[in-house]
Protein backbone atom coordinates (compact mmCIF):
# COMPACT_ATOMS: atom_id res chain seq x y z
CA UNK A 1 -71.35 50.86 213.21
CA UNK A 2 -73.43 48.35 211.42
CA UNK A 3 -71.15 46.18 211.40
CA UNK A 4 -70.14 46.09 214.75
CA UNK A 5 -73.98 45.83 215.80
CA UNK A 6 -74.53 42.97 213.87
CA UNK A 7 -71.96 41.01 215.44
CA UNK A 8 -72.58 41.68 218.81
CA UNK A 9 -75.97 40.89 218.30
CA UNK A 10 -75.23 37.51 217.06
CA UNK A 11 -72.08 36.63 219.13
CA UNK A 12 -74.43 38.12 222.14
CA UNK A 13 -77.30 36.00 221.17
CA UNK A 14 -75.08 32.65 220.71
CA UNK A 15 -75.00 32.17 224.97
CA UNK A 16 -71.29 31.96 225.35
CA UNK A 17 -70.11 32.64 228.66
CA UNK A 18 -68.48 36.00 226.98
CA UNK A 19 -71.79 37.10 225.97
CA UNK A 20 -72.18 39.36 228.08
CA UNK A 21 -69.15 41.28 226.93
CA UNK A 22 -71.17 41.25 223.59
CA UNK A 23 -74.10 42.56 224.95
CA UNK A 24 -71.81 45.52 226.54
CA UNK A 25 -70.81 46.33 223.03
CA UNK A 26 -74.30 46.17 221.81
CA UNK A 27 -75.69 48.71 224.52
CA UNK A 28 -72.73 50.87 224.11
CA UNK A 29 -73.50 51.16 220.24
CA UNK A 30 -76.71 51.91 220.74
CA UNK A 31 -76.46 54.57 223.65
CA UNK A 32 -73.38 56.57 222.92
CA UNK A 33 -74.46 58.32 220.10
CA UNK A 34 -77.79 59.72 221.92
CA UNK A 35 -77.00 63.52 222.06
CA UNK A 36 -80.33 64.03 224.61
CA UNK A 37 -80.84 60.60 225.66
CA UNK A 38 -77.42 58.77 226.17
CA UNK A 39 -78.21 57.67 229.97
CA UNK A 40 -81.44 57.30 232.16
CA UNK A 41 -80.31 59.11 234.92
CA UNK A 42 -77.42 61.83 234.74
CA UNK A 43 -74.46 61.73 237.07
CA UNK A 44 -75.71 65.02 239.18
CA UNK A 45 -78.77 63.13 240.68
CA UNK A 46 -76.96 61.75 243.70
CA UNK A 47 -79.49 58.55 243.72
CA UNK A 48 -77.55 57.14 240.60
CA UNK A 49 -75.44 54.63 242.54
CA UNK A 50 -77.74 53.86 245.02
CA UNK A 51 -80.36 52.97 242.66
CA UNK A 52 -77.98 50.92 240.30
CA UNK A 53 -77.14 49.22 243.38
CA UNK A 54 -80.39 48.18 244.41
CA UNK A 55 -81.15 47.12 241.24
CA UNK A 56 -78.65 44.80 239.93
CA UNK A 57 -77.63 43.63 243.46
CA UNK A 58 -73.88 44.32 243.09
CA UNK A 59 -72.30 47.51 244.65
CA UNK A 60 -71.80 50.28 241.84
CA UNK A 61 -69.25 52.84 242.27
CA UNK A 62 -68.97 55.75 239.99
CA UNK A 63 -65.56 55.76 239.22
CA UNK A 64 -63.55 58.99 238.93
CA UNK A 65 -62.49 58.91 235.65
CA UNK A 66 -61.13 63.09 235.86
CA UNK A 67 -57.39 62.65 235.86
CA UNK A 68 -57.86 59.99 232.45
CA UNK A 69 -59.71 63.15 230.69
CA UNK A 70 -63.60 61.59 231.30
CA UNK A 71 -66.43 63.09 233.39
CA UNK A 72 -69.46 60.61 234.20
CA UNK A 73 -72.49 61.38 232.29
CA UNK A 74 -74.86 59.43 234.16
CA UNK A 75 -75.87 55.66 233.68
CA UNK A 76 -79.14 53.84 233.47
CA UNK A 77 -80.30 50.05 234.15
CA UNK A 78 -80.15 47.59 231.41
CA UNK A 79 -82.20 44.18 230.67
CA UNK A 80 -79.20 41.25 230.51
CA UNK A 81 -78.86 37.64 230.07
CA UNK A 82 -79.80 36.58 233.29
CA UNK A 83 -81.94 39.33 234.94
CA UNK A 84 -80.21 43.17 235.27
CA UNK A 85 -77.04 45.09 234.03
CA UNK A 86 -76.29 48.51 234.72
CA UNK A 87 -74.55 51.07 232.23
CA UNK A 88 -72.00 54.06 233.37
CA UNK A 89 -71.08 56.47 230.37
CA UNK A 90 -68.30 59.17 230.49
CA UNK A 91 -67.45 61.64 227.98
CA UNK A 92 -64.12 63.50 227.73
CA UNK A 93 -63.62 67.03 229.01
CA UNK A 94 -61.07 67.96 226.25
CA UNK A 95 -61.77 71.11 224.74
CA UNK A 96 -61.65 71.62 221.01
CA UNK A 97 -61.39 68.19 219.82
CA UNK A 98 -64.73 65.84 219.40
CA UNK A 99 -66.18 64.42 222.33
CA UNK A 100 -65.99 60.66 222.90
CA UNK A 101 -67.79 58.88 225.38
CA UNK A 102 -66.53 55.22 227.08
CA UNK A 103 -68.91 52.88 229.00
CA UNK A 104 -68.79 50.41 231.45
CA UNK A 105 -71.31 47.32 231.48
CA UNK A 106 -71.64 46.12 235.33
CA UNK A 107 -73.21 43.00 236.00
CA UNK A 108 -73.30 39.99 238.32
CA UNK A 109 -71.44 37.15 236.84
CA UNK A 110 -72.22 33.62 235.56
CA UNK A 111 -70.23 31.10 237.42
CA UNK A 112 -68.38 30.28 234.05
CA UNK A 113 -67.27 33.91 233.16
CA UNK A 114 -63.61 34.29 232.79
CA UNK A 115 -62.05 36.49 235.41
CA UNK A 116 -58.47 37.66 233.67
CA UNK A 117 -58.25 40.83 232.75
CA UNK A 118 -58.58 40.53 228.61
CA UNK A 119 -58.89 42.82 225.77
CA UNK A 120 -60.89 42.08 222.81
CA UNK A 121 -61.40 44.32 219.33
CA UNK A 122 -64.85 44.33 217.86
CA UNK A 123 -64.58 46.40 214.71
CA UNK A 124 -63.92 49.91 215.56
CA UNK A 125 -64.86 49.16 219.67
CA UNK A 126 -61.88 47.61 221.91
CA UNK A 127 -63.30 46.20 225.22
CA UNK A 128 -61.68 45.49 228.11
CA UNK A 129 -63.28 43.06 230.90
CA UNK A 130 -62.53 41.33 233.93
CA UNK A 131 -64.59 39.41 236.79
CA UNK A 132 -63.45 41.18 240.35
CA UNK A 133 -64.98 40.47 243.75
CA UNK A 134 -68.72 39.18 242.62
CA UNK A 135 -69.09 41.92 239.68
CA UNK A 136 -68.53 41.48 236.07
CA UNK A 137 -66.76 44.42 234.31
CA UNK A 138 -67.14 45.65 230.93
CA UNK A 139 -65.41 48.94 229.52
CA UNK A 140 -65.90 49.85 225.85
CA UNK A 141 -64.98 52.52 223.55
CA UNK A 142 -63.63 53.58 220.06
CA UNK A 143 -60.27 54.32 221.59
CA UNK A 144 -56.64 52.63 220.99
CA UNK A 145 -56.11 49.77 222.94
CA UNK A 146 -53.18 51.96 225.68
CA UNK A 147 -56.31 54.59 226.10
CA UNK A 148 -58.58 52.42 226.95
CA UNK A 149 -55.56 50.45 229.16
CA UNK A 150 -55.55 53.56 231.03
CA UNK A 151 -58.74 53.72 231.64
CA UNK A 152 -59.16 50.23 232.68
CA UNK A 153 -56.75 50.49 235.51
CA UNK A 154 -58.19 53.67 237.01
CA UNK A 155 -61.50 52.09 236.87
CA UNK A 156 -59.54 48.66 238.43
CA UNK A 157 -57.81 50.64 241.30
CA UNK A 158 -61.08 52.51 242.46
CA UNK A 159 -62.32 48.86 243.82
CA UNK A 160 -62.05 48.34 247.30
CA UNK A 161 -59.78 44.98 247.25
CA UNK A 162 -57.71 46.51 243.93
CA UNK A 163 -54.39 44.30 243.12
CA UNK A 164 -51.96 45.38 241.08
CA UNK A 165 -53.10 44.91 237.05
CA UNK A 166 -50.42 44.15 234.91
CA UNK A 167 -49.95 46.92 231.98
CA UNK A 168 -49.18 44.16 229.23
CA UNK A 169 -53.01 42.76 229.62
CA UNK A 170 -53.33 39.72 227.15
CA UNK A 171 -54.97 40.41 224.08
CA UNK A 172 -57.45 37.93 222.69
C-alpha cells in the first residue's frame, strides 16, 4: 500500500493530463480501508446524487453495480486538480469471503484527457478510465484486470448515450 501511495502521489503531482487517474488511485488508497469512515455520505440518503451533482457540475449516476456482486456504499466530494471530484465506493455482497470495495473517481475533464477506454496497473490497484459525454471516469480496485472489465462495462452501459465497449480494452 505504501508503495502504491507513493507513486500516485508523485505521478499525481507531476500534472500529466492522466493525473487525474493518479489522484483516483490516491483517494481510493486512502478511503477504502476506513471501516467507519469510508464515504461522506452513505448510499441510503437519497440526496447523494443530487448533491454530487451540484457540486462537481457533471451529472452523477449511482450505478447499479448488484448483478457484478457490489452494493454502493455511499460517496463523498473530493478536492481535484482543477476545482471538484466526486468519489462512489461499492463493496461486494458475497458472503463468507472478505469484503472488497471498488471506486469510481468522477470528474469534469481537461480538454487534453484521453477518452479511450484504457487499463492501467498501479502495484496491487488496476484502473480502468475513459472520458464519455463531458465526464471523466475513473474505476479502481485490487481486483484482476476481467473483474474489474466487468465492472467497467456495467458502469459504461448505465450512461445515457452508452456504445458498445469492446471486451479486449487496450492495456497500457
Amino acid at each position: 500500500l505504501a508503495g502504491t501511495l507513493a507513486a500516485a502521489r508523485a505521478t499525481a503531482a507531476a500534472g500529466t493530463p492522466a493525473g487525474w487517474v493518479q489522484r483516483a488511485a490516491l483517494a481510493h488508497s486512502v478511503y477504502v480501508p476506513e471501516p467507519l469512515h469510508a464515504v461522506e455520505v452513505k448510499a441510503q440518503e437519497e440526496h447523494l446524487a443530487r448533491w454530487l451533482t451540484r457540486r462537481i457540475d457533471i451529472p452523477v449516476k449511482l450505478f447499479d453495480l448488484r448483478d457484478e456482486g457490489f452494493e454502493l456504499v455511499g460517496g463523498r466530494l473530493l478536492p481535484d486538480a482543477g476545482g471538484k471530484s466526486a468519489q462512489l465506493m461499492y463493496e461486494s455482497t458475497g458472503a463468507g469471503a472478505a469484503k472488497q470495495r471498488v471506486t469510481v473517481y468522477l470528474r469534469k475533464p481537461d480538454a487534453d484527457a484521453p477518452t479511450a477506454f484504457s487499463f492501467r496497473q498501479q502495484g496491487e490497484l488496476g484502473l480502468f478510465y475513459w472520458v464519455e459525454a463531458g465526464a471523466g471516469y475513473a474505476l479502481v480496485g485490487a481486483l484482476p484486470k476481467e473483474r474489474l472489465l466487468a465492472l467497467a462495462q456495467a458502469i459504461y452501459r448505465q450512461q445515457p448515450a452508452a456504445m458498445p465497449m469492446s471486451a479486449s480494452a487496450p492495456a497500457r
